[in-house]
Protein backbone atom coordinates (compact mmCIF):
# COMPACT_ATOMS: atom_id res chain seq x y z
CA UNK A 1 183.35 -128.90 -6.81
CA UNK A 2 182.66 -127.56 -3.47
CA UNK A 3 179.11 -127.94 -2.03
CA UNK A 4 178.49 -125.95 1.45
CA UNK A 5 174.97 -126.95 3.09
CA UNK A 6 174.35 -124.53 5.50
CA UNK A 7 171.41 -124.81 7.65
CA UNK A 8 169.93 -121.41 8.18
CA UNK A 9 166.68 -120.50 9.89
CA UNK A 10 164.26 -119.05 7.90
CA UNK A 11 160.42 -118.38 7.12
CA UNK A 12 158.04 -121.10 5.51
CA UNK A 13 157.70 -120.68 1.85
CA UNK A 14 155.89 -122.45 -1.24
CA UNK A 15 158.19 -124.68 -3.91
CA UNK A 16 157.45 -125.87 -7.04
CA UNK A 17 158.97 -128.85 -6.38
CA UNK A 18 158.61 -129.58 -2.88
CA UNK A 19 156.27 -127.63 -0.75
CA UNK A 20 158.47 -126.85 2.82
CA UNK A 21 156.90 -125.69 6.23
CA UNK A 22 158.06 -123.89 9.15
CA UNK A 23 160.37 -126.34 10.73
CA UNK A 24 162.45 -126.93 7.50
CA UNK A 25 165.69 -125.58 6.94
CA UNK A 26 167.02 -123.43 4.16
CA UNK A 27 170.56 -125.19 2.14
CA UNK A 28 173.03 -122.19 1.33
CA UNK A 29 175.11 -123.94 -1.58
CA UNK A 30 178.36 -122.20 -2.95
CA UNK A 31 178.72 -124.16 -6.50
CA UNK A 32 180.91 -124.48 -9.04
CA UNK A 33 178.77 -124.36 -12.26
CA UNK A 34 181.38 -125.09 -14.72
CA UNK A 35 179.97 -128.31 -14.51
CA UNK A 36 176.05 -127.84 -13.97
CA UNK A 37 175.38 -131.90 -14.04
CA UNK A 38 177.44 -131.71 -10.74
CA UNK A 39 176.11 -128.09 -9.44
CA UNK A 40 172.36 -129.48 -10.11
CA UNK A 41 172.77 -133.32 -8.10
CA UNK A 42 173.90 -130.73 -4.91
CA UNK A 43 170.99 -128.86 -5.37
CA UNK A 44 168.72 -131.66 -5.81
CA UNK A 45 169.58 -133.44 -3.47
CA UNK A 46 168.54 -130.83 -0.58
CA UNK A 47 165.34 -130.24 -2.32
CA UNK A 48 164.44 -133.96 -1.40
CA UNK A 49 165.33 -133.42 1.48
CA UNK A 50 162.28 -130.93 1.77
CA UNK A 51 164.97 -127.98 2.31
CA UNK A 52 164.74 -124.54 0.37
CA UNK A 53 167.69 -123.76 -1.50
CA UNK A 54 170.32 -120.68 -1.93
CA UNK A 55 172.36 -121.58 -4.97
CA UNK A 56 175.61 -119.32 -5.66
CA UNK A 57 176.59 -120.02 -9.28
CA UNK A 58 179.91 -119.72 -9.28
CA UNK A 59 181.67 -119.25 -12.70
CA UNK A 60 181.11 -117.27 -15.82
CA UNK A 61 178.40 -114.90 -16.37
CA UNK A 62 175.99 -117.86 -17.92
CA UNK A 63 176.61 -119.53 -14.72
CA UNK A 64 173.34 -119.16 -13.32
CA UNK A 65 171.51 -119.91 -16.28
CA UNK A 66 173.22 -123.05 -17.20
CA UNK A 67 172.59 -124.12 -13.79
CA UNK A 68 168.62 -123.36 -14.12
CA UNK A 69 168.60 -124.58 -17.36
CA UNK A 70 169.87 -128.07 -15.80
CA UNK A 71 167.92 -128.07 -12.86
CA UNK A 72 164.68 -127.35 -15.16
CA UNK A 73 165.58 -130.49 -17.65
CA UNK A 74 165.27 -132.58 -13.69
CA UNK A 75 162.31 -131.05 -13.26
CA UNK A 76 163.36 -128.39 -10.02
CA UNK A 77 162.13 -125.12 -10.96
CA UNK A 78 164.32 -122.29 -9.91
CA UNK A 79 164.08 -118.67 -9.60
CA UNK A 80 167.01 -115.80 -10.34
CA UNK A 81 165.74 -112.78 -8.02
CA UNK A 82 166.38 -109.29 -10.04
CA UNK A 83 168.96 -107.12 -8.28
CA UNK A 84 167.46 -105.80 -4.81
CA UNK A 85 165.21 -108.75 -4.56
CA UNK A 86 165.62 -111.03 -1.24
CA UNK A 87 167.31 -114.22 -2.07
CA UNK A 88 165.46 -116.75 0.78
CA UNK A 89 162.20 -116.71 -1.40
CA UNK A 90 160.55 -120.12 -2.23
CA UNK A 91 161.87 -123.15 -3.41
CA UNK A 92 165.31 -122.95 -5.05
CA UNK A 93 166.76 -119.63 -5.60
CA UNK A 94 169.74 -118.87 -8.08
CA UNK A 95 172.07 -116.03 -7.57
CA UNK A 96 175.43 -114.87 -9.13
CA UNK A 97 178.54 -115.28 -7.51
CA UNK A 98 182.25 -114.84 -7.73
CA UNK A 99 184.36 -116.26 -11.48
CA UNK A 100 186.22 -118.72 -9.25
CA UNK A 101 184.64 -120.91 -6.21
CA UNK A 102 186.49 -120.35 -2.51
CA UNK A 103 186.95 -122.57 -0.50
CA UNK A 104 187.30 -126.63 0.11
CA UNK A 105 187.43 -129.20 -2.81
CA UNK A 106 185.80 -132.44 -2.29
CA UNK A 107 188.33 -135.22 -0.36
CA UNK A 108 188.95 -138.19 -2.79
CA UNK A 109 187.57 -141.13 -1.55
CA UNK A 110 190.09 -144.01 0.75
CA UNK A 111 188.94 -146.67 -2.22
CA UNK A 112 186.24 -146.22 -5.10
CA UNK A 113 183.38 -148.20 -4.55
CA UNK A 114 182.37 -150.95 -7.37
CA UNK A 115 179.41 -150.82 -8.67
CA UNK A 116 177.82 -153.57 -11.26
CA UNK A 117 175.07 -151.61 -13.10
CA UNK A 118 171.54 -153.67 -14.83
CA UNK A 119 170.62 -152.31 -17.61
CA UNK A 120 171.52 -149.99 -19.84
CA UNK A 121 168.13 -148.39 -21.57
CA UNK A 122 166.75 -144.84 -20.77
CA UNK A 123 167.77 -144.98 -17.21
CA UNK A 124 170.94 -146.85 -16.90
CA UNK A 125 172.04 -145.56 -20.25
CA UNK A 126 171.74 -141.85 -18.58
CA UNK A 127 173.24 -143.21 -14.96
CA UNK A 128 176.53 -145.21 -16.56
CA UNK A 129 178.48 -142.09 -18.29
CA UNK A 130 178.45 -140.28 -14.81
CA UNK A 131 179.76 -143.40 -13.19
CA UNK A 132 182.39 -143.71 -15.38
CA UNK A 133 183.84 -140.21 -14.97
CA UNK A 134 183.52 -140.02 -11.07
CA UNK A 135 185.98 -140.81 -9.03
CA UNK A 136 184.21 -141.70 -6.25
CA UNK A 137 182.94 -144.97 -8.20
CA UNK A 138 184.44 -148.12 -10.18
CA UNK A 139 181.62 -149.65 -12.85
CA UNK A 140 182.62 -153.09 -12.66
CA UNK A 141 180.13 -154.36 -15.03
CA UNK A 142 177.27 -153.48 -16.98
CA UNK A 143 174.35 -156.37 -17.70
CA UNK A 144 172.45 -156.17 -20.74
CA UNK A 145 170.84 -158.77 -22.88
CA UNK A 146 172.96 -158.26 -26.02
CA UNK A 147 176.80 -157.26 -25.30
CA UNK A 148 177.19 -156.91 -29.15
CA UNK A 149 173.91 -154.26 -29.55
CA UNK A 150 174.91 -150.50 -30.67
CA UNK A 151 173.32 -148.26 -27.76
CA UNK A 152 173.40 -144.04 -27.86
CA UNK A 153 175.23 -144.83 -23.96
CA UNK A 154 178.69 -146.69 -24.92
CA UNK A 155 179.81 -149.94 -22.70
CA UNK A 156 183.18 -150.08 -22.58
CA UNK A 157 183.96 -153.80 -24.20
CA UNK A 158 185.35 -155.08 -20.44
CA UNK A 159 182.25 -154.44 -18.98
CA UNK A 160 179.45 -155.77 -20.61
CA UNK A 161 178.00 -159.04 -19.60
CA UNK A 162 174.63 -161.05 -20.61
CA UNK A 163 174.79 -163.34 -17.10
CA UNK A 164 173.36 -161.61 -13.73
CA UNK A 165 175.66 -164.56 -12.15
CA UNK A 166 178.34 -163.11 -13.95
CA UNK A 167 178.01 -159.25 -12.90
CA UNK A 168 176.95 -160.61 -9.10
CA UNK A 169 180.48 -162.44 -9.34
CA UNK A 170 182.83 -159.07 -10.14
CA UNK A 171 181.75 -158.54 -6.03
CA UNK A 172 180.73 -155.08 -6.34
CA UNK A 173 180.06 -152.61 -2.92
CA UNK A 174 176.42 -151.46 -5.13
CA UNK A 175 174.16 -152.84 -7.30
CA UNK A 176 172.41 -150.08 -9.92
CA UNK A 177 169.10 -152.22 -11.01
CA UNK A 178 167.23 -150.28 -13.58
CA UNK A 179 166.07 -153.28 -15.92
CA UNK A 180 162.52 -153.25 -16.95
CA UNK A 181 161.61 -156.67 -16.66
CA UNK A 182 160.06 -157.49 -13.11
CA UNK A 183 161.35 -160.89 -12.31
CA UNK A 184 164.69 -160.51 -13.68
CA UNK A 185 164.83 -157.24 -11.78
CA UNK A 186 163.63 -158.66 -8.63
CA UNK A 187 165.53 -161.89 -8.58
CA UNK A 188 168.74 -159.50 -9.17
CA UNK A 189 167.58 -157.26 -6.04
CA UNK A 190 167.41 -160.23 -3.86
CA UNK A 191 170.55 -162.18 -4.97
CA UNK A 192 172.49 -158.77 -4.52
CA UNK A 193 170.80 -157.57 -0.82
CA UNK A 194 171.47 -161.88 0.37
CA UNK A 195 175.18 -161.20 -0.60
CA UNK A 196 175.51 -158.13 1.37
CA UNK A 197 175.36 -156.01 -1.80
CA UNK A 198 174.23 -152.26 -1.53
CA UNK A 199 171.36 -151.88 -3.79
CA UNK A 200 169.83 -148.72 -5.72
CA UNK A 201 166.99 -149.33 -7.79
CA UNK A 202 164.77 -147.67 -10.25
CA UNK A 203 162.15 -150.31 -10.92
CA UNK A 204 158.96 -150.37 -9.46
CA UNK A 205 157.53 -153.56 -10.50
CA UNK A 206 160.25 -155.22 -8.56
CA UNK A 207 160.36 -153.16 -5.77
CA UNK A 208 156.59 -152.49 -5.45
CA UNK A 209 156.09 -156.62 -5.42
CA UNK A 210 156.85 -156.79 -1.78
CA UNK A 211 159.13 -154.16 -0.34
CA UNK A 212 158.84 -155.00 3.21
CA UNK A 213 160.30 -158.56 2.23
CA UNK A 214 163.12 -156.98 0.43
CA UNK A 215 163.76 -154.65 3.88
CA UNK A 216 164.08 -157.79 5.51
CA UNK A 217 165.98 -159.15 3.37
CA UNK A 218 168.79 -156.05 3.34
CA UNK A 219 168.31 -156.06 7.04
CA UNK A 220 169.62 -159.74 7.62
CA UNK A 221 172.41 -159.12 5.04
CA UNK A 222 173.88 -155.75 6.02
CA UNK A 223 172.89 -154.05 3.26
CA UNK A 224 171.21 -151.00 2.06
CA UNK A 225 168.32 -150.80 -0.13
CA UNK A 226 167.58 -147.24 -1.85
CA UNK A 227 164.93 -146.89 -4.43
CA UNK A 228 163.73 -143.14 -4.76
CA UNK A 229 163.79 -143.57 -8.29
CA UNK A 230 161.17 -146.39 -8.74
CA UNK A 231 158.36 -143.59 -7.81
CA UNK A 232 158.24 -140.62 -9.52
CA UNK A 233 160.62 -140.13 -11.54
CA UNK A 234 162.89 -136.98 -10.54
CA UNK A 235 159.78 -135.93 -8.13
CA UNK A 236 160.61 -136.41 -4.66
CA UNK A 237 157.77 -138.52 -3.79
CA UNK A 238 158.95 -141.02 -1.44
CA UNK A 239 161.02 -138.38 0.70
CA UNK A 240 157.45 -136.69 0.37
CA UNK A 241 155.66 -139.34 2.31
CA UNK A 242 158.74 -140.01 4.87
CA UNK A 243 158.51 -136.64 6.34
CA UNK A 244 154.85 -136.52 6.30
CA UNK A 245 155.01 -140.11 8.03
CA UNK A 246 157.75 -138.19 10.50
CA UNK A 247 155.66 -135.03 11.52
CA UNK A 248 152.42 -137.79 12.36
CA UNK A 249 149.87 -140.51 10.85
CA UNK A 250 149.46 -140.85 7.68
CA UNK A 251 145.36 -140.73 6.56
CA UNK A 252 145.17 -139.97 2.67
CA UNK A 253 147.64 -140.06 -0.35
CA UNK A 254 146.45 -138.72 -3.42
CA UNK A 255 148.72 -138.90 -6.63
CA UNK A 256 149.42 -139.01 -10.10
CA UNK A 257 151.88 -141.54 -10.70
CA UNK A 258 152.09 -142.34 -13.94
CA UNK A 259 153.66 -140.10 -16.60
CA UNK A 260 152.13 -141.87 -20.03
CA UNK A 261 148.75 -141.75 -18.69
CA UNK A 262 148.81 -138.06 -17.84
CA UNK A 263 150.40 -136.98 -21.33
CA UNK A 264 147.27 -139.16 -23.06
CA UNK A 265 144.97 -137.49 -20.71
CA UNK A 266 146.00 -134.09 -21.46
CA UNK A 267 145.97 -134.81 -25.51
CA UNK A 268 142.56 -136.02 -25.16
CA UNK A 269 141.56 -133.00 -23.31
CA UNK A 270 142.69 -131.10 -26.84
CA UNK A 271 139.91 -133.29 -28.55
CA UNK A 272 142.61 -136.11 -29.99
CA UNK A 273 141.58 -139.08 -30.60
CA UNK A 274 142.93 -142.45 -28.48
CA UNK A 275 145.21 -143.83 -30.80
CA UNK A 276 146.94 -140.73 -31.96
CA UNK A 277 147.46 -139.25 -28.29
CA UNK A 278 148.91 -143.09 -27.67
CA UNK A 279 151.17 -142.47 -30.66
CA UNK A 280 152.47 -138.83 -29.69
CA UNK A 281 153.21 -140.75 -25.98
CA UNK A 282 155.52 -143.22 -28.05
CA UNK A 283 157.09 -140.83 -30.03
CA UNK A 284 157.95 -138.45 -27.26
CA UNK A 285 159.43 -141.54 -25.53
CA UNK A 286 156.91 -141.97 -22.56
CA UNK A 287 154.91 -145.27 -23.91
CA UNK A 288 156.52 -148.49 -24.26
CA UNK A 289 155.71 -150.69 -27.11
CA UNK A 290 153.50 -152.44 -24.82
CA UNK A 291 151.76 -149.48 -22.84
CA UNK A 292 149.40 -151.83 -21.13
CA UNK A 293 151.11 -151.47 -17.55
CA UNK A 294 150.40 -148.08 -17.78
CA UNK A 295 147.02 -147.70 -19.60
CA UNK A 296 146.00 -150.87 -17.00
CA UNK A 297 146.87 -149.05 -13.72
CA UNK A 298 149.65 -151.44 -12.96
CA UNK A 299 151.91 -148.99 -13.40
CA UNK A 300 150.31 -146.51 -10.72
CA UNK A 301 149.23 -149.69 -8.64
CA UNK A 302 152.88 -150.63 -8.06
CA UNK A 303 154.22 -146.92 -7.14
CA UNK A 304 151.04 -146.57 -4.90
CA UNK A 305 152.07 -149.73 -2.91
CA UNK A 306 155.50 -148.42 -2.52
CA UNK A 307 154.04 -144.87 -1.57
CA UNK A 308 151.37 -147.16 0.93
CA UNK A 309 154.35 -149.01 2.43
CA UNK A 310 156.30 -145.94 3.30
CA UNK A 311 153.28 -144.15 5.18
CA UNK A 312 151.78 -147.16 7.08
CA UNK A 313 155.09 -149.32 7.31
CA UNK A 314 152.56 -152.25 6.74
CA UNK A 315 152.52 -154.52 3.23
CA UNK A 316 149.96 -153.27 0.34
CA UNK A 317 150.17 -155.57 -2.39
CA UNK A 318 149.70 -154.59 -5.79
CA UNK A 319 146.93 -156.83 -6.23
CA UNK A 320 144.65 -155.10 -3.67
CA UNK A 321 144.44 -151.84 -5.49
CA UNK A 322 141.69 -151.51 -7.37
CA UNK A 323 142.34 -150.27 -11.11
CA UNK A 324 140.20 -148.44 -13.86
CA UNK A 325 141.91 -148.99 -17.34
CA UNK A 326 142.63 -146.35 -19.73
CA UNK A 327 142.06 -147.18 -23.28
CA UNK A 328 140.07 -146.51 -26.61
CA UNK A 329 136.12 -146.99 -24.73
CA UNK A 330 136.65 -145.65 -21.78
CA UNK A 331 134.61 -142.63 -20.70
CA UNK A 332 135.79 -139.99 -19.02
CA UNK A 333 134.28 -137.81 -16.75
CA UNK A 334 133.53 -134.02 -17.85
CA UNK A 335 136.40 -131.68 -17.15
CA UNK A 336 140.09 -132.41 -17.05
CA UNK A 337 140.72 -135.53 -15.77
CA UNK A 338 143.47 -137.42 -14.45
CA UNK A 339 144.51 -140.90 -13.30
CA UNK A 340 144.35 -140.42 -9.93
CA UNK A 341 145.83 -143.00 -7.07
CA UNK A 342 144.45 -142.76 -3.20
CA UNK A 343 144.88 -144.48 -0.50
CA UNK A 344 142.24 -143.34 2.40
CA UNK A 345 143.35 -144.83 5.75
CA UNK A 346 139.66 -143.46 6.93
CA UNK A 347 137.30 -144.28 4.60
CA UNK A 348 139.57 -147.93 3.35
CA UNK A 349 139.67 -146.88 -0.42
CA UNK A 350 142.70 -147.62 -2.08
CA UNK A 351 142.46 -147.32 -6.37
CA UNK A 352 143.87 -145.99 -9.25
CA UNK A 353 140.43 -144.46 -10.65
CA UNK A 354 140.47 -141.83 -13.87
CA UNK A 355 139.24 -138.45 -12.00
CA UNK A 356 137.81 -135.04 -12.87
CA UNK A 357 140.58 -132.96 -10.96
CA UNK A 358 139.17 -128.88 -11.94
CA UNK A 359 139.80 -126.94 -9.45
CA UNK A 360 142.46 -128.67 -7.80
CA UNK A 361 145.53 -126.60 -8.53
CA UNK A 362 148.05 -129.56 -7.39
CA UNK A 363 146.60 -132.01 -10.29
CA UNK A 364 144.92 -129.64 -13.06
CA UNK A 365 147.68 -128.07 -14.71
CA UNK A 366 149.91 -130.78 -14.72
CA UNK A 367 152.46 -131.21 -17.62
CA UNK A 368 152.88 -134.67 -19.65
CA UNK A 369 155.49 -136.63 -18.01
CA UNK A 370 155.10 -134.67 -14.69
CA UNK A 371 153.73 -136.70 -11.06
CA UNK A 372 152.24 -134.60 -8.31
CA UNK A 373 151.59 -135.84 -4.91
CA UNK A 374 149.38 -134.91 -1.69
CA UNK A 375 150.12 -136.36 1.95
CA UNK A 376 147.64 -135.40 4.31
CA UNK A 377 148.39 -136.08 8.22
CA UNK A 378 145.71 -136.63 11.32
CA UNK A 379 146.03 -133.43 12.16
CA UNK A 380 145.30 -131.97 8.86
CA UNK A 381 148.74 -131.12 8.05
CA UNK A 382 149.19 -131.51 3.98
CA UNK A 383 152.72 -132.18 2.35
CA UNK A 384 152.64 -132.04 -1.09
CA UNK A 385 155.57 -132.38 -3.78
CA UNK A 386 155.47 -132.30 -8.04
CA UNK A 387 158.46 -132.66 -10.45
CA UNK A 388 159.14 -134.38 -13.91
CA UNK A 389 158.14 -138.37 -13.15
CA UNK A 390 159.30 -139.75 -16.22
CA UNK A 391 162.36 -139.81 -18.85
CA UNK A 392 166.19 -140.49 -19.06
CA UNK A 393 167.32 -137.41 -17.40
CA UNK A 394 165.01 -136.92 -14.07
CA UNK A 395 164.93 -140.27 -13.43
CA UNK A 396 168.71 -140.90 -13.76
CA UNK A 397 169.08 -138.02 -11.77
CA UNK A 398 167.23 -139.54 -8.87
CA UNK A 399 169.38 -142.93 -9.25
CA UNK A 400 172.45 -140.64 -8.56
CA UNK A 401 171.22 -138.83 -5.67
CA UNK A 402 170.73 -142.40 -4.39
CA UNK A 403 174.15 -143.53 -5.40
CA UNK A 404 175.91 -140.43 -3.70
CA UNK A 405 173.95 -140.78 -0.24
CA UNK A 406 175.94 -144.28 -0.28
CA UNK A 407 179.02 -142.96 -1.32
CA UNK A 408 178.89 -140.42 1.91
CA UNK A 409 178.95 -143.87 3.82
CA UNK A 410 181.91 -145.47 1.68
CA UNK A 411 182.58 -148.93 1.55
CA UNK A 412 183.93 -149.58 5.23
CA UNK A 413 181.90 -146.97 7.52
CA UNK A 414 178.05 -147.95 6.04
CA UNK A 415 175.50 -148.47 8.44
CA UNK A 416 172.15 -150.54 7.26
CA UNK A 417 170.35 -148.41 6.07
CA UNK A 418 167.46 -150.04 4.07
CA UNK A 419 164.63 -148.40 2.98
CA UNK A 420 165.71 -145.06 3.90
């Protein structure tokens, strides 16, 4: 697999996924779509980074379709131009090139990293197969609670433990946390970042409890700490806000967060009742057994206070967002609503409040399990980003992009990096 980034100068343009501006590059990627997984993380990645994307599908003559097909299942919408069409359009762009990719393969790494990988449910369960067949990486151990349990994600026997003392103990370079539960998760996070342990995490809870302690805490250890993954999914909301928070002060966030509550929303817009748009969020695997986090706000609360943290650099704690439940009695305001979090740097506010959005383009249409954010700057400037913020594949896909941003360090050249 050979990916070329290729800064080129070009005009501003709209993207689904990420809207750019005039100072942002364009990413001219040569890829070798024989294996789209691979093809897509390239192309991802650069669309987090706020960049507009050529993609040259390399391969058959389904190249370019498998490749959109993947992208779309992350939640990056691409467009194929027809023939005489310009190719530096908006967003990502997918043309056809040559049956074999020219050019340089990828250098094998001086000495795998180890990683020890918590958790092996939607997310970890969609991160640990890619680990295992990359090069680049050495799974070292896998905790779940049950080593014996039959899971659709195989552990290989060797590798499954129950202890986090015991996976902490194989001494791996990276820690993957993607448990759900918020203490186990955050006790993990610390024990790992104290040891010097890279860490890459996907849960929110933990993370969102008090990240500027954990940046400390990576800080005095030597360690990185990345967590795009813990907000939004595939969407990339975080990079969102750090590039807002580079071009100038941060005044207003505005966001849907929260993937369960939007796909209720919109079934109760279609006259549903409660219970059965509750039961179609189960069944399409976006509600947990126990949906309160989400119907509560806590959910949105904790992903807000990452969000906060990232545009003020100060500490928002979960507790000081005001929440409006979600359930069975609650009344909603005429029109198509949505549960909307803001933080207003002007006016103070910061809520997760259920909010007619019509008329809003940015928030109205939005699909089920898909976030959308807003980042308006002092000067008026507005950065705005949407994407699939929930499921296996767009939020494993995040994890990775993480994972491979620390494997461009490798284990003897990284620099602390935390919370970047």
């Amino acid at each position: 697999m050979t990916a070329l980034p290729l800064p080129l100068p070009g005009p501003s343009a709209a993207n689904p996924a990420v809207v750019p501006h005039t100072d942002e590059p364009v990413a001219l990627l040569q890829l070798d779509s024989s294996n789209p997984a691979e093809a897509a993380s390239a192309v991802y990645r650069e669309v987090r980074r706020g960049r507009r994307v050529v993609a040259v599908a390399c391969g058959d003559a389904d190249a370019a379709g498998r490749l959109s097909r993947t992208l779309d299942a992350i939640g990056v919408v691409a467009v194929r131009p027809a023939s005489g069409e310009g190719v530096l359009g908006a967003g990502v762009t997918i043309v056809a090139g040559p049956a074999t990719l020219p050019g340089r393969s990828r250098p094998h790494p001086g000495r795998a990293l180890r990683v020890a990988l918590a958790g092996c449910g939607v997310v970890g369960g969609g991160v640990l197969p890619r680990l295992l067949a990359d090069a680049r990486f050495e799974v070292v151990g896998v905790l779940v609670r049950d080593p014996a349990k039959t899971r659709d994600t195989a552990i290989p026997a060797d590798l499954a433990v129950s202890d986090p003392a015991a996976l902490l103990a194989r001494e791996p370079d990276i820690l993957v946390e993607a448990i759900s539960d918020a203490s186990t998760g955050l006790a993990l996070i610390r024990a790992a970042l104290a040891r010097g342990v890279d860490v890459v995490s996907a849960n929110k809870q933990a993370v969102g409890a008090d990240l500027p302690a954990l940046i400390d805490l990576a800080a005095a250890g030597g360690a990185r700490l990345l967590y795009s993954a813990s907000v939004g999914g595939g969407a990339p909301l975080i990079e969102t806000v750090r590039r807002a928070r580079a071009h100038g002060a941060v005044v207003r966030i505005e966001a849907v967060l929260n993937g369960t509550c939007n796909f209720i929303l919109n079934r109760l817009a279609e006259g549903r009742p409660f219970e059965e748009a509750l039961t179609a969020a189960r069944e399409a695997g976006f509600a947990e057994a126990d949906p309160s986090a989400d119907l509560e706000g806590l959910d949105a609360a904790a992903k807000l206070a990452i969000l906060g943290h990232e545009a003020l650099r100060g500490r928002l704690t979960v507790g000081a967002v005001a929440r409006q439940p979600l359930g069975r009695d609650s009344v909603l305001p005429a029109g198509r609503v949505r549960q909307l979090a803001r933080l207003d740097v002007r006016t103070g506010e910061v809520g997760v409040a259920l909010r007619a959005v019509d008329g809003d383009p940015l928030f109205a249409d939005l699909a089920d399990e898909w976030n959308a954010l807003r980042v308006t700057t002092g000067d008026g400037r507005v950065f705005t980003a949407r994407g699939r913020g929930a499921g296996r594949t767009p939020t494993a896909e995040s994890v990775w992009a993480d994972l491979t941003d620390l494997a461009d360090f490798g284990p003897s050249t990284k620099e602390n990096a935390a919370g970047s």
